[in-house]
C-alpha atoms as a PDB file:
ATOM      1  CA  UNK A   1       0.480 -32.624  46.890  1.00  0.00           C
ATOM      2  CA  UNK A   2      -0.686 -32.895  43.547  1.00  0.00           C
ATOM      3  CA  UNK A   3      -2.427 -29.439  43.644  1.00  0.00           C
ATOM      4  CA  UNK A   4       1.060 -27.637  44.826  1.00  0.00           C
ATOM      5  CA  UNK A   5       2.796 -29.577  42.031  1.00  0.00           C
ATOM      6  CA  UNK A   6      -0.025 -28.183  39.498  1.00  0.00           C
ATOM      7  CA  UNK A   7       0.551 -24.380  41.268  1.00  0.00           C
ATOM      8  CA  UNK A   8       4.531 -24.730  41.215  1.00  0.00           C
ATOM      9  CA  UNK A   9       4.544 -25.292  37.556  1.00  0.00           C
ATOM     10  CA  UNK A  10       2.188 -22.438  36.481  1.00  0.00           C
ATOM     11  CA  UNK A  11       4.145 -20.338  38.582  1.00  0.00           C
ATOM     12  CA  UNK A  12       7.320 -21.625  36.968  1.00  0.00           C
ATOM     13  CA  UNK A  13       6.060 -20.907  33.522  1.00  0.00           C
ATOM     14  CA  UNK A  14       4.813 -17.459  34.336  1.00  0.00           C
ATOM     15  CA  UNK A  15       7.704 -16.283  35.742  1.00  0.00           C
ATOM     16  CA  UNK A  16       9.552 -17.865  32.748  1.00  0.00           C
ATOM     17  CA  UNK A  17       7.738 -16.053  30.268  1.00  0.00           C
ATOM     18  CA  UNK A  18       8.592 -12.622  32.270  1.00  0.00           C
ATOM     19  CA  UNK A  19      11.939 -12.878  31.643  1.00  0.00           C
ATOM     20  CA  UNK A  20      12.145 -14.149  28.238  1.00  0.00           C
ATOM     21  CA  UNK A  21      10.602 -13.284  24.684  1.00  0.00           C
ATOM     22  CA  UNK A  22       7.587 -13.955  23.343  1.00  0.00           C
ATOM     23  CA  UNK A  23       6.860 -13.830  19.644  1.00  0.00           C
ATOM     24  CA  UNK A  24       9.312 -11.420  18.851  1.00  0.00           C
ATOM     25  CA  UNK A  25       8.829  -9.244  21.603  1.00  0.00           C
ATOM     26  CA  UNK A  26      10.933  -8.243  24.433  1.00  0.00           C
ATOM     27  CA  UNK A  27      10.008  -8.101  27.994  1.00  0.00           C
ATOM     28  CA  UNK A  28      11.046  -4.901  30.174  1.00  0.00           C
ATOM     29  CA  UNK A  29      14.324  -6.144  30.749  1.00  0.00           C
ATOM     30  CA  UNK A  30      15.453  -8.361  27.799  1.00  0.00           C
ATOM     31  CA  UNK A  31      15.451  -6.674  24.217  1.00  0.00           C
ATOM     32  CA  UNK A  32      14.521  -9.079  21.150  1.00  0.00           C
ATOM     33  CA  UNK A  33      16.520  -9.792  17.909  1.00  0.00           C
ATOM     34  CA  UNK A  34      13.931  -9.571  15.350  1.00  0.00           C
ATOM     35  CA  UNK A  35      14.101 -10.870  11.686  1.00  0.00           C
ATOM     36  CA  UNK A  36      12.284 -10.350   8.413  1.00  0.00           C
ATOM     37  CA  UNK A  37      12.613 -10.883   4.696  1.00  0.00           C
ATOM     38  CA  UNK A  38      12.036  -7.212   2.931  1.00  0.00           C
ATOM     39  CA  UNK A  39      11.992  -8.874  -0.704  1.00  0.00           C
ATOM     40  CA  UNK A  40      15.280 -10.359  -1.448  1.00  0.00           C
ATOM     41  CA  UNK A  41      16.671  -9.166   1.944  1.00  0.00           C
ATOM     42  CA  UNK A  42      16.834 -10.832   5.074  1.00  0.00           C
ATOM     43  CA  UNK A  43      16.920  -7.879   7.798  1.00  0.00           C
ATOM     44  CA  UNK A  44      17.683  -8.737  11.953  1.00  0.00           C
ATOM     45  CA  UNK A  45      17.053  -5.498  13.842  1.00  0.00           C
ATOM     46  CA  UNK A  46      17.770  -5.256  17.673  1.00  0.00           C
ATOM     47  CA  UNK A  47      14.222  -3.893  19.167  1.00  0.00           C
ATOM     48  CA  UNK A  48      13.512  -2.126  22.137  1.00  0.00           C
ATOM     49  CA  UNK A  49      11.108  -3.667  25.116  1.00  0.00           C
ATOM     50  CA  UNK A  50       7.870  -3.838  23.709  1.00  0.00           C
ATOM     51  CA  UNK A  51       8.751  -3.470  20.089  1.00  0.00           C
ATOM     52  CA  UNK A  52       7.678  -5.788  17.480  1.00  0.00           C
ATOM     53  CA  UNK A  53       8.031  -6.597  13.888  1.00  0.00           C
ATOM     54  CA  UNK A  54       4.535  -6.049  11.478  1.00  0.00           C
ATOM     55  CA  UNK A  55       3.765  -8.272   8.605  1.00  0.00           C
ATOM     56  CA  UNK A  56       5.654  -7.255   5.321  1.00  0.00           C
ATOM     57  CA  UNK A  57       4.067  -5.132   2.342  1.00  0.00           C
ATOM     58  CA  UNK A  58       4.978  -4.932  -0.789  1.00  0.00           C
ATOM     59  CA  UNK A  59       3.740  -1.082  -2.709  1.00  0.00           C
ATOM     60  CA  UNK A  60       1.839  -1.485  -5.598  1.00  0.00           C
ATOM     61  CA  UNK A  61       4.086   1.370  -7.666  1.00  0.00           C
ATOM     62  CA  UNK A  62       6.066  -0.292 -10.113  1.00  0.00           C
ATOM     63  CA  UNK A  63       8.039   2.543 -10.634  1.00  0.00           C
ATOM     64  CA  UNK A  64       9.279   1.990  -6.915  1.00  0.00           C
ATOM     65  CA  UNK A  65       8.033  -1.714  -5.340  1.00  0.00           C
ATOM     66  CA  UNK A  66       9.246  -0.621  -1.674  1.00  0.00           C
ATOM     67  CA  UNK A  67       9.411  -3.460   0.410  1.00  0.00           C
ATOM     68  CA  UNK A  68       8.585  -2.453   4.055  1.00  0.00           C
ATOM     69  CA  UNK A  69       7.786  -3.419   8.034  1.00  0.00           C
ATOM     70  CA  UNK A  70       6.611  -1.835  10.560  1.00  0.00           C
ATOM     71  CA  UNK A  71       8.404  -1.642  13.849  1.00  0.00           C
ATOM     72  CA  UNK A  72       5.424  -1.471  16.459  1.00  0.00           C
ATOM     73  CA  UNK A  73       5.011  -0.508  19.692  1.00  0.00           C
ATOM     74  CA  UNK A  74       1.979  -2.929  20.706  1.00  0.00           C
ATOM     75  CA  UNK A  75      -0.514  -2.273  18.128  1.00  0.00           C
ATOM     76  CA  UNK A  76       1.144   1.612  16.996  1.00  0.00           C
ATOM     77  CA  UNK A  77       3.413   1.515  14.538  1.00  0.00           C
ATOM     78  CA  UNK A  78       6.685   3.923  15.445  1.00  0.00           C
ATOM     79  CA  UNK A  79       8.815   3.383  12.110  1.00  0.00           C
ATOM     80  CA  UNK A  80       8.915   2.362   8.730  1.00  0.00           C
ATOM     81  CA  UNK A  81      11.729  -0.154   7.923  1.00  0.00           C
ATOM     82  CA  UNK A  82      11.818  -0.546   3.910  1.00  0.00           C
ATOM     83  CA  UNK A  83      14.563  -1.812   1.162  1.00  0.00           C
ATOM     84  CA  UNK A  84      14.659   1.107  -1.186  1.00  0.00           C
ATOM     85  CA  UNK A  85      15.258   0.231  -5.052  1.00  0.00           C
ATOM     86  CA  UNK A  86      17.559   2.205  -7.387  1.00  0.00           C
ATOM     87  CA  UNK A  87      14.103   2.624  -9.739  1.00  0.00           C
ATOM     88  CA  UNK A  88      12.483   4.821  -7.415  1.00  0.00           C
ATOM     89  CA  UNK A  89      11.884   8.322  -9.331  1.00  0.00           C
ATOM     90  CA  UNK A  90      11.562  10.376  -6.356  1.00  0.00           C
ATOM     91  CA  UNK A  91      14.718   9.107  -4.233  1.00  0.00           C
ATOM     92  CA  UNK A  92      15.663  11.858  -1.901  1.00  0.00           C
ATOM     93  CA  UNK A  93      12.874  13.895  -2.236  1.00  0.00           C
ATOM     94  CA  UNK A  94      10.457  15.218   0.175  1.00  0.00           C
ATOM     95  CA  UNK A  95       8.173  13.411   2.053  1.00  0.00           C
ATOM     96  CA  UNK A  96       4.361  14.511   1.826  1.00  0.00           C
ATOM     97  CA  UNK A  97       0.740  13.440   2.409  1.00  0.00           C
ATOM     98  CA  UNK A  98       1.584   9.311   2.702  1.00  0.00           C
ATOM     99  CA  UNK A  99       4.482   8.981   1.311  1.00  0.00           C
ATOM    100  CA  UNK A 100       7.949   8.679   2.445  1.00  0.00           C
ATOM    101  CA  UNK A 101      11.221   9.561   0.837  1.00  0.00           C
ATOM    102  CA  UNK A 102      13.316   6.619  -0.556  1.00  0.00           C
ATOM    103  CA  UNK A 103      17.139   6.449  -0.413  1.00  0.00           C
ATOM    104  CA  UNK A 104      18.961   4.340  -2.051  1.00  0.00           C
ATOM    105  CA  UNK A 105      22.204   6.018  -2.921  1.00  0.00           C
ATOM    106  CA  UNK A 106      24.703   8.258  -1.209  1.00  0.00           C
ATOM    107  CA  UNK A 107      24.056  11.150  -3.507  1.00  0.00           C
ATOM    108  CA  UNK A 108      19.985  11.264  -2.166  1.00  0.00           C
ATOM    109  CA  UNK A 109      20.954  11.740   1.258  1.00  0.00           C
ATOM    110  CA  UNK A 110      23.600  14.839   0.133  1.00  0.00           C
ATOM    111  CA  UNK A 111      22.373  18.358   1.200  1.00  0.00           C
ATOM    112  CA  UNK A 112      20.128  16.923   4.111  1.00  0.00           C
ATOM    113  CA  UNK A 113      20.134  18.899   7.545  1.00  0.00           C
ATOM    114  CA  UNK A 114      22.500  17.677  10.262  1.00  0.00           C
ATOM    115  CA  UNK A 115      23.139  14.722   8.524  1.00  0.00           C
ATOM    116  CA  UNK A 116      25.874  11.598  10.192  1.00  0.00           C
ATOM    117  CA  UNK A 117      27.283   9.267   9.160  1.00  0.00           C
ATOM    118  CA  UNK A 118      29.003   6.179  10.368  1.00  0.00           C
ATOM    119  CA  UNK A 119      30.094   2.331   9.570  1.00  0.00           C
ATOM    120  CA  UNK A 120      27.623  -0.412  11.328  1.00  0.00           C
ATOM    121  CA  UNK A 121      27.755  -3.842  10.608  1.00  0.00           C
ATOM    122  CA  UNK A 122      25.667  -4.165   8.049  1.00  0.00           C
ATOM    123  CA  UNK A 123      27.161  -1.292   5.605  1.00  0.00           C
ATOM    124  CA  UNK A 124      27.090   2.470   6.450  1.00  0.00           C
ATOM    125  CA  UNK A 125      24.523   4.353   7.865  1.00  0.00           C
ATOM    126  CA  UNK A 126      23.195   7.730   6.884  1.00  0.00           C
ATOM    127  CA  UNK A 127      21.327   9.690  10.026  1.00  0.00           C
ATOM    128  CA  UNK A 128      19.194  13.048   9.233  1.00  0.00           C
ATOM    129  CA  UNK A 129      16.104  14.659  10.499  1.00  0.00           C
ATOM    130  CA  UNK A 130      14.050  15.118   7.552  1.00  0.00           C
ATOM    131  CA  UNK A 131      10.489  17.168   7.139  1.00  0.00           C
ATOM    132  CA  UNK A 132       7.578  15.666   6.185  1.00  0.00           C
ATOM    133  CA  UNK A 133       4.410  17.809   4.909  1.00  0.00           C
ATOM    134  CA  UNK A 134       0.751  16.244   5.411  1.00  0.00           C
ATOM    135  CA  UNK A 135      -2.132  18.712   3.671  1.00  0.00           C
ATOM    136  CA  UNK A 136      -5.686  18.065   3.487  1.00  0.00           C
ATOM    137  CA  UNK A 137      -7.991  20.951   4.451  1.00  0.00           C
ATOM    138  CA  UNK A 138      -4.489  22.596   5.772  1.00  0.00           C
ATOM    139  CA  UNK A 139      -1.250  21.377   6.746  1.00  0.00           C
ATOM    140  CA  UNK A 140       1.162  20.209   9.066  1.00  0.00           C
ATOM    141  CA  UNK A 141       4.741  19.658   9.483  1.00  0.00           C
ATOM    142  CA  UNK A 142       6.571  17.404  11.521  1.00  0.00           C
ATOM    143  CA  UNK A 143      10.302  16.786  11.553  1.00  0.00           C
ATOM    144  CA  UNK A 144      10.985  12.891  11.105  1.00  0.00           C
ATOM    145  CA  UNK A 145      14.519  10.697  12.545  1.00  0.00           C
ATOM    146  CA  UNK A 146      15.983   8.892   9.380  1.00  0.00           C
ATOM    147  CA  UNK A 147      18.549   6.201   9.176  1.00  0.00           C
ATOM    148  CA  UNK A 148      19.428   5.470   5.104  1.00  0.00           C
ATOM    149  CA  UNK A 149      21.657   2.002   5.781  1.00  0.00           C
ATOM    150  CA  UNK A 150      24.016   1.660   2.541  1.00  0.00           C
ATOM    151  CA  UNK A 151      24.421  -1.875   2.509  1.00  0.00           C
ATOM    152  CA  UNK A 152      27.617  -3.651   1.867  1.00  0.00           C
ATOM    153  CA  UNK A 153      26.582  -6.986   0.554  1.00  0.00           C
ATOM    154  CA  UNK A 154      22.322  -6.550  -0.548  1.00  0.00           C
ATOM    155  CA  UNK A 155      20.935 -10.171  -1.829  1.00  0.00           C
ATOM    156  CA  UNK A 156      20.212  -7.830  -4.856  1.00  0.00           C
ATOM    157  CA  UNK A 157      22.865  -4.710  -6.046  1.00  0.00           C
ATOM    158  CA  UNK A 158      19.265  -3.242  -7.668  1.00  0.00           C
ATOM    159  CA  UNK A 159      17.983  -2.422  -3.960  1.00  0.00           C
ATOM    160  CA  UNK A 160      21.399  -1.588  -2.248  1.00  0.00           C
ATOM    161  CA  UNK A 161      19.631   0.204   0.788  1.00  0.00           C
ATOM    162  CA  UNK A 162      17.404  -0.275   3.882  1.00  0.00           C
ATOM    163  CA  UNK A 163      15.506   2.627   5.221  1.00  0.00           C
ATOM    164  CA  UNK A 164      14.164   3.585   8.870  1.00  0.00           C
ATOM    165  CA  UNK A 165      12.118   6.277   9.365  1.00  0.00           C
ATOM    166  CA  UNK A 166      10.038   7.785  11.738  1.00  0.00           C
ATOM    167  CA  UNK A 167       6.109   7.049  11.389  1.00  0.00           C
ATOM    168  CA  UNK A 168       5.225  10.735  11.196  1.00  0.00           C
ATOM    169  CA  UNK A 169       2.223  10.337  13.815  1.00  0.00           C
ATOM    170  CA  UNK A 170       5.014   9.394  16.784  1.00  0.00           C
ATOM    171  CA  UNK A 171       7.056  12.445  15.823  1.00  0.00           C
ATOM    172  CA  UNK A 172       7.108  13.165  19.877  1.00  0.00           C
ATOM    173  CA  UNK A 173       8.021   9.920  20.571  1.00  0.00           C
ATOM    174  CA  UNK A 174      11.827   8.806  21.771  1.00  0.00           C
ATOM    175  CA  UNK A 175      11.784   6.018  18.385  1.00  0.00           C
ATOM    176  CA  UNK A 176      15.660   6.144  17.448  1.00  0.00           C
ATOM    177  CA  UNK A 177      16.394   4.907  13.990  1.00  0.00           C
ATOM    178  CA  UNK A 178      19.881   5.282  13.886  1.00  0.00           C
ATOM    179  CA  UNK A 179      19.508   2.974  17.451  1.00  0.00           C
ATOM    180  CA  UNK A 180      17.785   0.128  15.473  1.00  0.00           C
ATOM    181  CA  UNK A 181      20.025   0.701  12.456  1.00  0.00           C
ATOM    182  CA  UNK A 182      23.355   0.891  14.415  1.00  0.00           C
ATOM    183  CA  UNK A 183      22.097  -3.169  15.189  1.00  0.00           C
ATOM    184  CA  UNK A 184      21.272  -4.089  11.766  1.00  0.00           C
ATOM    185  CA  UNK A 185      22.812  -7.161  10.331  1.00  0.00           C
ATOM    186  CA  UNK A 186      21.605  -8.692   6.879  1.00  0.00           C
END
């Protein structure tokens, strides 16, 4: 009796933990509100089934101290999620060999190809397919999903937008940043 009390209960808890979340994850059926704290902004992002939240970096460029996440895919990372400061030199300008464009403003999303835009929750979002160059010996282009979310109320009016971009090595995959932007609340 005891034994089939002992079985019941791990079976109980297994098939709990199938239909639930798990550290920020979500199962197959249930996606996961995630949260994070990109400097002085507290992000929650609505991620797909096995999607997860990385730990958050800070860039070393004083110029432009990005804030930034990872949204992950078990251990590969499929997008960048970063609060973009008004101090960045290079806002709206292309991305090559590491680094990402930064948009903070309106005016550094203006002139880019097949570019949306719409109201979400959390401000207005920005959506464009933007290239991205990587050169070493040669070089490659891929074309990268962007969502640049204006935000209506940011902790701090010096870094007034969140970015998500595409992590240029999953340029194939089906990653949607204006899916996980649509959901952002702050």
């Amino acid at each position: 009796m005891r034994k089939r009390a002992i079985v019941g209960l791990w079976l109980a808890l297994a098939t709990a933990g199938c239909s639930g979340t798990v550290a920020g994850r979500g199962t197959a059926d249930v996606p996961v509100s995630a949260s994070a704290t990109l400097g002085p902004q507290k992000i929650t992002l609505q991620l797909r089934s096995g999607q997860h939240l990385g730990a958050v970096t800070t860039s070393p460029n004083l110029e432009c101290a990005t804030s930034s996440l990872n949204v992950l895919e078990g251990d590969q990372p499929v997008a960048v999620v970063q609060l973009v400061p008004l101090s960045c030199p290079g806002r709206g300008k292309a991305a090559i060999n590491g680094n990402l464009s930064a948009f903070a403003t309106h005016d550094d999303v203006v002139g880019q190809p097949d570019l949306q835009e719409e109201p979400i929750k959390a401000g207005r979002v920005a959506t464009f397919t933007e290239k991205y160059t990587e050169c070493t010996n040669s070089c490659r282009f891929f074309h990268l999903k962007v969502a640049a979310v204006f935000l209506d109320h940011p902790t701090d009016p010096s870094r007034p937008a969140v970015n998500i971009i595409q992590e240029p090595r999953t340029s194939g995959s089906d990653i949607d940043p204006a899916g996980l932007a649509a959901q952002l609340t702050n």
